[in-house]
N, C-alpha and C. Protein backbone atom coordinates (compact mmCIF):
# COMPACT_ATOMS: atom_id res chain seq x y z
N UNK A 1 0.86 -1.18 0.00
CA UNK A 1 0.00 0.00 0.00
C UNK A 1 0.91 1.24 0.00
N UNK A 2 0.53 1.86 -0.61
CA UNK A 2 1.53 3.38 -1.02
C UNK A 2 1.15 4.24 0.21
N UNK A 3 1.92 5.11 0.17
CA UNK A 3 1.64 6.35 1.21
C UNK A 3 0.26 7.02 0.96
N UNK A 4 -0.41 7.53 0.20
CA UNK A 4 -0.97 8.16 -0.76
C UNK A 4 -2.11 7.20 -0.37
N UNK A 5 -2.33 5.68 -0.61
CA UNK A 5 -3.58 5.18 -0.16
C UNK A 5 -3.59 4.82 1.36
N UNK A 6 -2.66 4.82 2.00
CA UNK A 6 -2.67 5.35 3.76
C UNK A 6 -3.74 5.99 3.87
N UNK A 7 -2.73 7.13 3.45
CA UNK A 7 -3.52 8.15 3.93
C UNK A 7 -5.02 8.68 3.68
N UNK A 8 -5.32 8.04 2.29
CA UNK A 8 -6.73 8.00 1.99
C UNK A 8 -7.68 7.30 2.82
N UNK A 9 -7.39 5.79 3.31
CA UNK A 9 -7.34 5.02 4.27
C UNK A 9 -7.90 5.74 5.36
N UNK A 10 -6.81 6.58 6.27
CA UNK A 10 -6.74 6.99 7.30
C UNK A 10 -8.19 8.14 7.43
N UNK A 11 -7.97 8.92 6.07
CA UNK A 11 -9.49 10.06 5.60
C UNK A 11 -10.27 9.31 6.26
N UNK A 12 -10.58 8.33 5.56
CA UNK A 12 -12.24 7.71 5.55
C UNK A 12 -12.30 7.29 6.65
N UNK A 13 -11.55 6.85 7.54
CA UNK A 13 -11.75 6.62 9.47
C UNK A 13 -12.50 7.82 10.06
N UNK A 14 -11.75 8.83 9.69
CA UNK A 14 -11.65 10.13 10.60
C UNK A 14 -12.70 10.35 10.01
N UNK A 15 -13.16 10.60 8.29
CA UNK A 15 -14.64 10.97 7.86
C UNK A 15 -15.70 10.09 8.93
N UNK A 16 -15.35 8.87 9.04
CA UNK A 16 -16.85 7.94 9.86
C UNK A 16 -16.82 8.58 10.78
N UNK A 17 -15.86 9.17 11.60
CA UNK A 17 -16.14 9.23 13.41
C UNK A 17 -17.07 10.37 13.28
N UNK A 18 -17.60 10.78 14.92
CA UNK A 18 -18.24 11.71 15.62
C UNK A 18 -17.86 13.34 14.19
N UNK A 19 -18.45 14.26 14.60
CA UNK A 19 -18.09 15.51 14.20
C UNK A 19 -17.39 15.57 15.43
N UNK A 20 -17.49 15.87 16.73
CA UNK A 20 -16.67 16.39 17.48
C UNK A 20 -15.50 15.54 17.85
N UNK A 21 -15.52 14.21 17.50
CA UNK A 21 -13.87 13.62 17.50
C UNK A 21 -13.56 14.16 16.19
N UNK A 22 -13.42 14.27 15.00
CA UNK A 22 -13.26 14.78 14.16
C UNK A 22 -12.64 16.07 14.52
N UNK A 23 -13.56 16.92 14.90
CA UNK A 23 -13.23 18.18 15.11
C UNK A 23 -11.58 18.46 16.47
N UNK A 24 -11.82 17.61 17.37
CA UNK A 24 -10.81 17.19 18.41
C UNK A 24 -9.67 16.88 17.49
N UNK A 25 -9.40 15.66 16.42
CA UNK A 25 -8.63 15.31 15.66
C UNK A 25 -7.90 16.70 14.99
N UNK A 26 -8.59 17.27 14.05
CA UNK A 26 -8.03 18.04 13.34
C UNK A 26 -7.50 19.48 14.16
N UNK A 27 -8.15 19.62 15.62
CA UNK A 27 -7.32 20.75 15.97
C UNK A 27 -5.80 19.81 16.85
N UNK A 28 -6.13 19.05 17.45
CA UNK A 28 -4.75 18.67 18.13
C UNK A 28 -3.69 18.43 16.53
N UNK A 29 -3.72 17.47 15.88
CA UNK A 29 -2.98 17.52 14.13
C UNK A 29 -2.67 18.48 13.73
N UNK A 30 -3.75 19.47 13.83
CA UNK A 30 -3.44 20.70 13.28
C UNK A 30 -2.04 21.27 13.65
N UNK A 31 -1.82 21.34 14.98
CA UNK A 31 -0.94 21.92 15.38
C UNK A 31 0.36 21.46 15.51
N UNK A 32 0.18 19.90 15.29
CA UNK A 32 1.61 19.46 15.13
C UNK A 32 2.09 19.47 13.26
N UNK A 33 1.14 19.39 12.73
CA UNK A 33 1.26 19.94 11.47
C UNK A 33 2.14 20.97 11.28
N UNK A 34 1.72 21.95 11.46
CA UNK A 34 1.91 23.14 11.38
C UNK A 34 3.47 23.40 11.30
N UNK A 35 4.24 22.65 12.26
CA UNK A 35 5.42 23.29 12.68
C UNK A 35 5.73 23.89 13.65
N UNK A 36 4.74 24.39 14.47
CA UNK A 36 5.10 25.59 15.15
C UNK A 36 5.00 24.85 16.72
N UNK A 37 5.78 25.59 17.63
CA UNK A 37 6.33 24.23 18.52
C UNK A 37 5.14 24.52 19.69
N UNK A 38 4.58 23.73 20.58
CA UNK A 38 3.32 23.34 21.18
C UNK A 38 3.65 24.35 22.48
N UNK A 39 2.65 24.89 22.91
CA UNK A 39 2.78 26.11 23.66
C UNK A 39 1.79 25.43 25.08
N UNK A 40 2.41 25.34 26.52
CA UNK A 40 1.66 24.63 27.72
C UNK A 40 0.44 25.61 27.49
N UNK A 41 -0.07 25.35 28.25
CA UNK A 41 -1.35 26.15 28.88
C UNK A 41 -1.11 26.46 30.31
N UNK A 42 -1.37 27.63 31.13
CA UNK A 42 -0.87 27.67 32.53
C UNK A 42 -1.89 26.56 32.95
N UNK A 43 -3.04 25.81 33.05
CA UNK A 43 -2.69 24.26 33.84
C UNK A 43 -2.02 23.04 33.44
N UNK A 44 -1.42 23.40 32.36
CA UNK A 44 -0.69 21.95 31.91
C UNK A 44 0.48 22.56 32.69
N UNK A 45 1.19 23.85 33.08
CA UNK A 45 2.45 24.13 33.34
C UNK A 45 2.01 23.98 34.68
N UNK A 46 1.40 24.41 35.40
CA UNK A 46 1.26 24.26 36.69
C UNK A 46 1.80 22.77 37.22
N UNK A 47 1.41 21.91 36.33
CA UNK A 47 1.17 20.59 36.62
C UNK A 47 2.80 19.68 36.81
N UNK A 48 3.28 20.88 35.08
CA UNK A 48 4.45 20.31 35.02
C UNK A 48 5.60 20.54 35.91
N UNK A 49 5.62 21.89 35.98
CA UNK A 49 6.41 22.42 36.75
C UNK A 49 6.96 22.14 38.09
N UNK A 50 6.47 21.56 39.21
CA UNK A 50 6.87 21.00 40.06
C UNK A 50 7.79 19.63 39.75
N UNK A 51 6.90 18.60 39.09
CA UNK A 51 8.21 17.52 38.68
C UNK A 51 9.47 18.37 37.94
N UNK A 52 9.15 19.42 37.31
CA UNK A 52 10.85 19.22 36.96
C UNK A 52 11.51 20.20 37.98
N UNK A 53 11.29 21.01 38.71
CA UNK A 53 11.92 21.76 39.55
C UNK A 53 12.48 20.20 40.62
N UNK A 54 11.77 19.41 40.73
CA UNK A 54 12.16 18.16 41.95
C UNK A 54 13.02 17.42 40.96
N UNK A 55 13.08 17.55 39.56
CA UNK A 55 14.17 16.67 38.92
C UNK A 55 15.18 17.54 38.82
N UNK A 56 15.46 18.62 38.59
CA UNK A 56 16.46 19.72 38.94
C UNK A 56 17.28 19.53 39.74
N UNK A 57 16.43 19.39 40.96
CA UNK A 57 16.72 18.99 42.25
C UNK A 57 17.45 17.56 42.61
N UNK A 58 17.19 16.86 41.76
CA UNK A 58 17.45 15.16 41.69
C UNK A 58 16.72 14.85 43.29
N UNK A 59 15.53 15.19 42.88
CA UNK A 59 14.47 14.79 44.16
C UNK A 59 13.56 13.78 43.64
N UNK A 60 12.88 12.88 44.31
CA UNK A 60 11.65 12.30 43.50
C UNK A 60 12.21 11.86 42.41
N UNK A 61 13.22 11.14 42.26
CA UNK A 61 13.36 9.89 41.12
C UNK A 61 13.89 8.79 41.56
N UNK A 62 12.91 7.64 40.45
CA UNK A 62 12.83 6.54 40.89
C UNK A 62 14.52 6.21 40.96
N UNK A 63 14.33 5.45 42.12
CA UNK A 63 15.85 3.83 42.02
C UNK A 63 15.20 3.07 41.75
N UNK A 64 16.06 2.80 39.79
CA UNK A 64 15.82 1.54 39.79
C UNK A 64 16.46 0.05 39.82
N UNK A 65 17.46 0.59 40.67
CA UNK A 65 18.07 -0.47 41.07
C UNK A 65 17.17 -1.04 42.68
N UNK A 66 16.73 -0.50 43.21
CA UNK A 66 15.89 -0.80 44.49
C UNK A 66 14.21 -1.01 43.89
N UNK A 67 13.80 -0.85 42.98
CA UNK A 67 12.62 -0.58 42.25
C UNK A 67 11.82 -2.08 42.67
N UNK A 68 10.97 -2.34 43.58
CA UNK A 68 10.35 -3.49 43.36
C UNK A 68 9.02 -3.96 42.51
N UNK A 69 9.26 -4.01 41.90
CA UNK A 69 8.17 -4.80 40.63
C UNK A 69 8.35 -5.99 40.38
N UNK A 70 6.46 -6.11 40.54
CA UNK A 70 6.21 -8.10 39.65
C UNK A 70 6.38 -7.61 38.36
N UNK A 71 7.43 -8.50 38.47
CA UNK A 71 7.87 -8.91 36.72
C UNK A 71 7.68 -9.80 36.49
N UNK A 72 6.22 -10.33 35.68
CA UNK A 72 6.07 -12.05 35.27
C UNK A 72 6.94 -12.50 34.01
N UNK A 73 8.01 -11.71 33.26
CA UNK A 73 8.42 -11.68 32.42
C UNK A 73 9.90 -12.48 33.32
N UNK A 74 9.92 -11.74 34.43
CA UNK A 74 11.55 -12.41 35.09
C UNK A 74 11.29 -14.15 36.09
């Protein structure tokens, strides 16, 4: 399948859904489209901002050498 019928592909998904997933779709895309580099919102920064001031800090990060996790894989 070529790029070109992907993406035609991909149209006709986004044509079936909701108008407002649709509409959700094409503004978040939109903006990575675009180029232009993604700007927080003061509650996304609020949010962020403390973890990295505590990673700054080398506060609040995991050891993962002490890290205990079920690993059904080990």
């Amino acid at each position: 399948m070529t790029t070109q019928e992907k993406l035609e592909a991909l149209f006709e998904k986004v044509r079936a859904l909701p108008e407002p997933r649709q509409l959700a779709l094409l503004e978040f895309r939109s903006e990575e489209v675009s180029g232009e580099p993604y700007v927080l919102s003061d509650e996304e920064r609020a949010i962020i901002e403390p973890a990295l001031a505590d990673a700054k800090r080398s506060e609040n990060l995991i050891d993962i050498e002490n890290l205990n996790l079920r690993k059904p894989w080990a």
